[in-house]
Protein backbone atom coordinates (compact mmCIF):
# COMPACT_ATOMS: atom_id res chain seq x y z
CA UNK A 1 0.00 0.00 0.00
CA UNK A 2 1.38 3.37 -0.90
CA UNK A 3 2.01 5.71 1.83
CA UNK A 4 0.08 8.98 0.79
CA UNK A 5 2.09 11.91 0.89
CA UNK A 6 0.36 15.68 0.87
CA UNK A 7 2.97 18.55 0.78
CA UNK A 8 2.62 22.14 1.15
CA UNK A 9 4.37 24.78 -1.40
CA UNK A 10 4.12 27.75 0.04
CA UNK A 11 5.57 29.49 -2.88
CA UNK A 12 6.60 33.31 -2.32
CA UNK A 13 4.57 33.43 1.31
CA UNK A 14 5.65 34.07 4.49
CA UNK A 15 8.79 35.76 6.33
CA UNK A 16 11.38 33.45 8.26
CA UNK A 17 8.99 34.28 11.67
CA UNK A 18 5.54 33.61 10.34
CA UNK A 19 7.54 30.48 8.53
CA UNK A 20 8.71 29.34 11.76
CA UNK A 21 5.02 30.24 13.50
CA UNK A 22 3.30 28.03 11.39
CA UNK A 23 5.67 25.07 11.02
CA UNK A 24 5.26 24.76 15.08
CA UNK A 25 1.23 24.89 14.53
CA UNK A 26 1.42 22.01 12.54
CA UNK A 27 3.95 20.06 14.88
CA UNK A 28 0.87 17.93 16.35
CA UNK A 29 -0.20 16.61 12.73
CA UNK A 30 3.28 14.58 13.20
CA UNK A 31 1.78 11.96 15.73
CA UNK A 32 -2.08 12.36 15.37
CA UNK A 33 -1.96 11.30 12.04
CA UNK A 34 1.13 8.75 10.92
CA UNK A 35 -0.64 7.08 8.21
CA UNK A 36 0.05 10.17 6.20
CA UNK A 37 3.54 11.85 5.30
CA UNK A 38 3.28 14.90 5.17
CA UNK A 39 6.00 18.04 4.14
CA UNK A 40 6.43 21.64 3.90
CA UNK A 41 8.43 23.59 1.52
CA UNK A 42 8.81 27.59 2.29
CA UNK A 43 10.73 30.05 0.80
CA UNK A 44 14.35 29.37 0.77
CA UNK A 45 15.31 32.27 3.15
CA UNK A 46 12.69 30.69 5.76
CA UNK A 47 14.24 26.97 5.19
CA UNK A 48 17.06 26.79 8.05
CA UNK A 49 14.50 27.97 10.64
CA UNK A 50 11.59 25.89 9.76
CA UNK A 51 13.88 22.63 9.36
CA UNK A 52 15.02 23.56 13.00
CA UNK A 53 11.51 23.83 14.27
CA UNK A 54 10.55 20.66 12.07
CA UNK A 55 13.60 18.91 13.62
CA UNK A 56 12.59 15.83 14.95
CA UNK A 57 9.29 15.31 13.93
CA UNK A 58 7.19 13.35 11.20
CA UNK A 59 6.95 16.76 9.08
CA UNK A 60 9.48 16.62 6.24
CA UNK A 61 10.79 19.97 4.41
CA UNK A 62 11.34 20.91 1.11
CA UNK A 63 12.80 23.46 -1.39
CA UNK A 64 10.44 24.67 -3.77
CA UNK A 65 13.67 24.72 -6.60
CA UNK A 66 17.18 24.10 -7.03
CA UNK A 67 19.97 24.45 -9.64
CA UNK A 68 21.41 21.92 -11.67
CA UNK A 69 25.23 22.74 -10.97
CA UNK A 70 26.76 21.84 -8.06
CA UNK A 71 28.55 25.91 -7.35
CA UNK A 72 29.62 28.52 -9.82
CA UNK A 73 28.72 31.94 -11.53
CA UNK A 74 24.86 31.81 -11.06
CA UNK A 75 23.27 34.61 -9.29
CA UNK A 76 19.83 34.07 -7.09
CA UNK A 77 20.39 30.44 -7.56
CA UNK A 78 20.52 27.79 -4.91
CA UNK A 79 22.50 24.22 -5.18
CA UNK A 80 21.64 20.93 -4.22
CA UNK A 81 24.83 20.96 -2.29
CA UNK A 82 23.64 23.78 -0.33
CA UNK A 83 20.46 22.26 0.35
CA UNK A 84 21.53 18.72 1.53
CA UNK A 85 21.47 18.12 5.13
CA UNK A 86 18.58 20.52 5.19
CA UNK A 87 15.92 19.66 3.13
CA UNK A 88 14.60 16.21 2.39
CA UNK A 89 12.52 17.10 -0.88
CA UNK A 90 13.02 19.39 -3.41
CA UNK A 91 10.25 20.40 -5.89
CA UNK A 92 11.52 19.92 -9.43
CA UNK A 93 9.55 21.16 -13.19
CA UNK A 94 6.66 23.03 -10.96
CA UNK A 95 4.55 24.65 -13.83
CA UNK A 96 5.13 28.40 -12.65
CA UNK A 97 8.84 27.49 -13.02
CA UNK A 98 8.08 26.29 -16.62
CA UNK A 99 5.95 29.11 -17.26
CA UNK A 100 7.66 31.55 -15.74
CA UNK A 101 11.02 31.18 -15.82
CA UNK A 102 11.57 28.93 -19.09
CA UNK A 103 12.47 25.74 -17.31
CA UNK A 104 12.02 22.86 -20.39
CA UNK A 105 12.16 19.46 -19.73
CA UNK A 106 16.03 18.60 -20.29
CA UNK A 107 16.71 21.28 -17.03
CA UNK A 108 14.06 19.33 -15.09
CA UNK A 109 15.73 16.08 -16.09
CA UNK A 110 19.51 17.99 -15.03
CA UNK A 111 18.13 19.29 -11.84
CA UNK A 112 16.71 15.51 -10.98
CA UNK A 113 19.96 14.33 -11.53
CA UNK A 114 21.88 17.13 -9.36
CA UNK A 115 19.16 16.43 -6.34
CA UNK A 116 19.25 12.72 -6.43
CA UNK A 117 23.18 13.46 -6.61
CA UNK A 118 23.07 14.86 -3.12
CA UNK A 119 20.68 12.60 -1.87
CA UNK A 120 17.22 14.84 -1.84
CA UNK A 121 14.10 13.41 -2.81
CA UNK A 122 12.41 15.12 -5.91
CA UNK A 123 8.80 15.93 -6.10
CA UNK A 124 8.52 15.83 -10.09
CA UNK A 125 5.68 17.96 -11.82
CA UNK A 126 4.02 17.24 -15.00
CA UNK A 127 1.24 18.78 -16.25
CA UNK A 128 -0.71 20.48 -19.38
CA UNK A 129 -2.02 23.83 -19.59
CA UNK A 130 -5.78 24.58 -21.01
CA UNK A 131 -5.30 24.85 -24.87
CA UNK A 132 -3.56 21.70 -25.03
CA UNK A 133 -6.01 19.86 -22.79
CA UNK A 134 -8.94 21.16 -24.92
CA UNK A 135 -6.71 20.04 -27.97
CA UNK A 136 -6.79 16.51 -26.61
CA UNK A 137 -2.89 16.55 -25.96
CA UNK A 138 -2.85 15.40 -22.41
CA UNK A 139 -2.21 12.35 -22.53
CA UNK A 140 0.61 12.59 -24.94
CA UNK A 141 2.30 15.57 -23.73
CA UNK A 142 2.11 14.18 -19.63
CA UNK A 143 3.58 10.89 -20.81
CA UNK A 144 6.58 12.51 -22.58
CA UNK A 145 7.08 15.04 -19.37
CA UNK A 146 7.28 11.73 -17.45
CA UNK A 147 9.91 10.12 -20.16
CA UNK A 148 12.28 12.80 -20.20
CA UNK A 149 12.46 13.32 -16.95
CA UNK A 150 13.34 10.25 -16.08
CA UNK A 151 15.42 10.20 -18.55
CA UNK A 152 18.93 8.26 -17.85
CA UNK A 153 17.89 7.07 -14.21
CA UNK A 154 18.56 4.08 -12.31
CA UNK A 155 15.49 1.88 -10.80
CA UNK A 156 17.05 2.93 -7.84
CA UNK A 157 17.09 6.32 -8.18
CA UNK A 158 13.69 6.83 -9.60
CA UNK A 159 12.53 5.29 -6.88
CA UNK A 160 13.41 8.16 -4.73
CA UNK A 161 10.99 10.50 -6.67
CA UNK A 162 7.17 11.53 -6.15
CA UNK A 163 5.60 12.32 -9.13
CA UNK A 164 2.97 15.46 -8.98
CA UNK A 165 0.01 15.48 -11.78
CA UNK A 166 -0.98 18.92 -11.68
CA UNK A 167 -3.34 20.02 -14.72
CA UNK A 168 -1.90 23.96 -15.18
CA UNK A 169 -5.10 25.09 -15.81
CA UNK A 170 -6.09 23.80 -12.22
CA UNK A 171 -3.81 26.06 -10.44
CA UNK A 172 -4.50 28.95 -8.34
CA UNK A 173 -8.19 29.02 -10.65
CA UNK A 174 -10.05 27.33 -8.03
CA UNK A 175 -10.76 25.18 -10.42
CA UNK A 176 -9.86 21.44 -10.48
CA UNK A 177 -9.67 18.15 -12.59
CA UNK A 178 -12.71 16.09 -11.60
CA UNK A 179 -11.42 12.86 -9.53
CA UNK A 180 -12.16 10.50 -12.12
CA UNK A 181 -10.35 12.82 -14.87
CA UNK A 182 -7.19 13.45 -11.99
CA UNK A 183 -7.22 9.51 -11.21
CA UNK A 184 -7.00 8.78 -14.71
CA UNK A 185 -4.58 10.48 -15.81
CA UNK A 186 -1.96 9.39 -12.89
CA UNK A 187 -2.80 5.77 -13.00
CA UNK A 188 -3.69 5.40 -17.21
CA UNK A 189 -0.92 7.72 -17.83
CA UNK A 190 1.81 8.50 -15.80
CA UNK A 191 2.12 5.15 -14.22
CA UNK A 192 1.55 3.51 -17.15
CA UNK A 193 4.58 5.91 -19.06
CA UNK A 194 6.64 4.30 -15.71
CA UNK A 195 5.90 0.91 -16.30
CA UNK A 196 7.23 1.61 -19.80
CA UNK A 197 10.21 2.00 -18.22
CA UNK A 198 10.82 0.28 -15.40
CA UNK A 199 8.06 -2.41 -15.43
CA UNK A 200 4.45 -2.79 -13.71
CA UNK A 201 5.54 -3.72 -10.47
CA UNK A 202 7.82 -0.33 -9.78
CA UNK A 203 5.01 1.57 -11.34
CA UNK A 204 2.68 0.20 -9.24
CA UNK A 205 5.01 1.23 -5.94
CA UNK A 206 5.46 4.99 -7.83
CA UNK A 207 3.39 7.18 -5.22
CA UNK A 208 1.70 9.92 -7.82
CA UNK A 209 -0.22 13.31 -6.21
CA UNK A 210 -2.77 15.61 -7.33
CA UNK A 211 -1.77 19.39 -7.82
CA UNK A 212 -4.57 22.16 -8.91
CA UNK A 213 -6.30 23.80 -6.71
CA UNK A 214 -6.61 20.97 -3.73
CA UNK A 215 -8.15 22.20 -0.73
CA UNK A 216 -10.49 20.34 2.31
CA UNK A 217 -13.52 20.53 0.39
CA UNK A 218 -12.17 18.48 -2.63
CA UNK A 219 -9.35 16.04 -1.08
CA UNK A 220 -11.55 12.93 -0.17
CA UNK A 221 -13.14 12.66 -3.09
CA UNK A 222 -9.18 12.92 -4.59
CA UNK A 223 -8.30 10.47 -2.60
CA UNK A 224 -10.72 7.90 -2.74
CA UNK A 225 -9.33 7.23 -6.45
CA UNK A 226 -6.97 4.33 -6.28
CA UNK A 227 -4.04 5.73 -8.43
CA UNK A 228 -3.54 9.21 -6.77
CA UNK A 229 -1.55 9.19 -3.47
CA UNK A 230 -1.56 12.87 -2.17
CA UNK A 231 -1.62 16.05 -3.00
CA UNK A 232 0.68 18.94 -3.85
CA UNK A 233 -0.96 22.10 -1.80
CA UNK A 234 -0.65 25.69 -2.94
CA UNK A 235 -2.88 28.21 -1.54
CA UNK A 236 -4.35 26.08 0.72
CA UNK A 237 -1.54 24.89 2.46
CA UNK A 238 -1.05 28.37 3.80
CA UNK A 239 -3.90 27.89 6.35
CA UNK A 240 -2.82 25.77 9.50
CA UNK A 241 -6.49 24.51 10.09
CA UNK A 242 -7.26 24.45 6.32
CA UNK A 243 -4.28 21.72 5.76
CA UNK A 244 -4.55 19.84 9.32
CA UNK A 245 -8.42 19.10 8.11
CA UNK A 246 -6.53 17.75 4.77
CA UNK A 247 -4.51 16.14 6.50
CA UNK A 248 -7.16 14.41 8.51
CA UNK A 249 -9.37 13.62 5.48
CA UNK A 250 -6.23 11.73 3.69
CA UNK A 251 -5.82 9.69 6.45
CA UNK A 252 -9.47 8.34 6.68
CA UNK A 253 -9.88 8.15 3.06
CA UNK A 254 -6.77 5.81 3.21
């Protein structure tokens, strides 16, 4: 049985102290609900304190980015040297990234390499945006996200990934893939662009979330679909009890 695994990206929110306030709000989640992992990922300038306040407990943290190189001439940018020993995920291909800042998929494939490298655990996103879901591309464009990012890994070292379906159009819109729709695509899709490559049985172990607008009011019916196995959190991971009643939800829907 896959462990489910929600995480919070915080994105550009919250100073080092509010950081720090709300990682300690959430310390009880660690032993009230262990059926569920569960990880925060804040700004990097609030990282050191929260993984102190985190230290400890069930409540893993994560960088929202990192660079493929290991040092050099690369202004704003952060390492996965840097960030080992203080993270344990890293969120790798996020859509805003791809949108934003021109991140294609042979740097997501680079910066999987550099993180596994230095031995932090990537949370991979894939994902289409609206034109080319209403162009009937999803499935085709998802599965070659999946294939080239992945591309030259071990077994071993995929294994160390989470994957994170998150339909572009789905985030920050309140609006959201329908479970069915979500479910499909992770299990029909992304697994099955896994098992192309490393065989049914790892694909079946893969643990794949949900990203796009999640909240409480949407995450059980998420979850009751076999092939999704969390959630990556925006906006509503920024409320303490907003994500403690996800939290809660996961872990009697699984």
């Amino acid at each position: 049985m896959r462990k489910p695994i929600l995480a919070g990206n915080w994105k550009m929110n919250k100073t080092p102290a509010e950081a720090v306030e709300f990682a300690r709000a959430l310390l009880p989640l660690a032993t009230r609900y262990p059926q569920v992992e569960m990880v925060v990922c804040p700004p990097f300038v609030a990282l050191p304190a929260v993984a102190e306040a985190l230290a400890g407990s069930r409540i893993g943290v994560g960088a929202q980015n990192v660079h493929w190189e290991k040092n050099g001439a690369f202004t704003g940018e952060v390492s996965a040297s840097m960030l080992a020993g203080l993270v344990d995920y890293v969120i790798i291909g996020h859509s805003e990234r791809r949108q934003y800042f021109g991140e294609t998929d042979e740097l997501v494939n680079r910066k999987i390499k550099a993180a596994l490298g230095h031995g932090l655990k990537p949370i991979v996103c894939v994902g289409e945006d609206l034109a080319q879901n209403e162009a009937g591309m999803t499935d085709t464009l998802v599965a070659g996200q999946v294939r080239a990012a992945f591309a030259g890994l071990t077994a071993e070292q995929a294994g160390q990934i989470v994957i994170a379906y998150e339909p572009i159009w789905a985030i920050g819109t309140g609006k959201n893939a329908t479970p069915e729709d979500a479910s499909r695509v992770c299990g029909q899709v992304v697994r099955r662009a896994i098992a192309g490559l490393y065989g049914a049985g790892f694909s079946q172990a893969m643990r794949i979330q949900y990203g796009g607008s999640a909240n409480d009011k949407n995450i059980g019916d998420l979850m009751a679909m076999p092939d999704i196995d969390g959630a990556l959190i925006g906006g509503a991971s920024l409320k303490a009890d907003v994500f403690e009643a996800m939290v809660r939800i996961t872990a009697e829907r699984r």
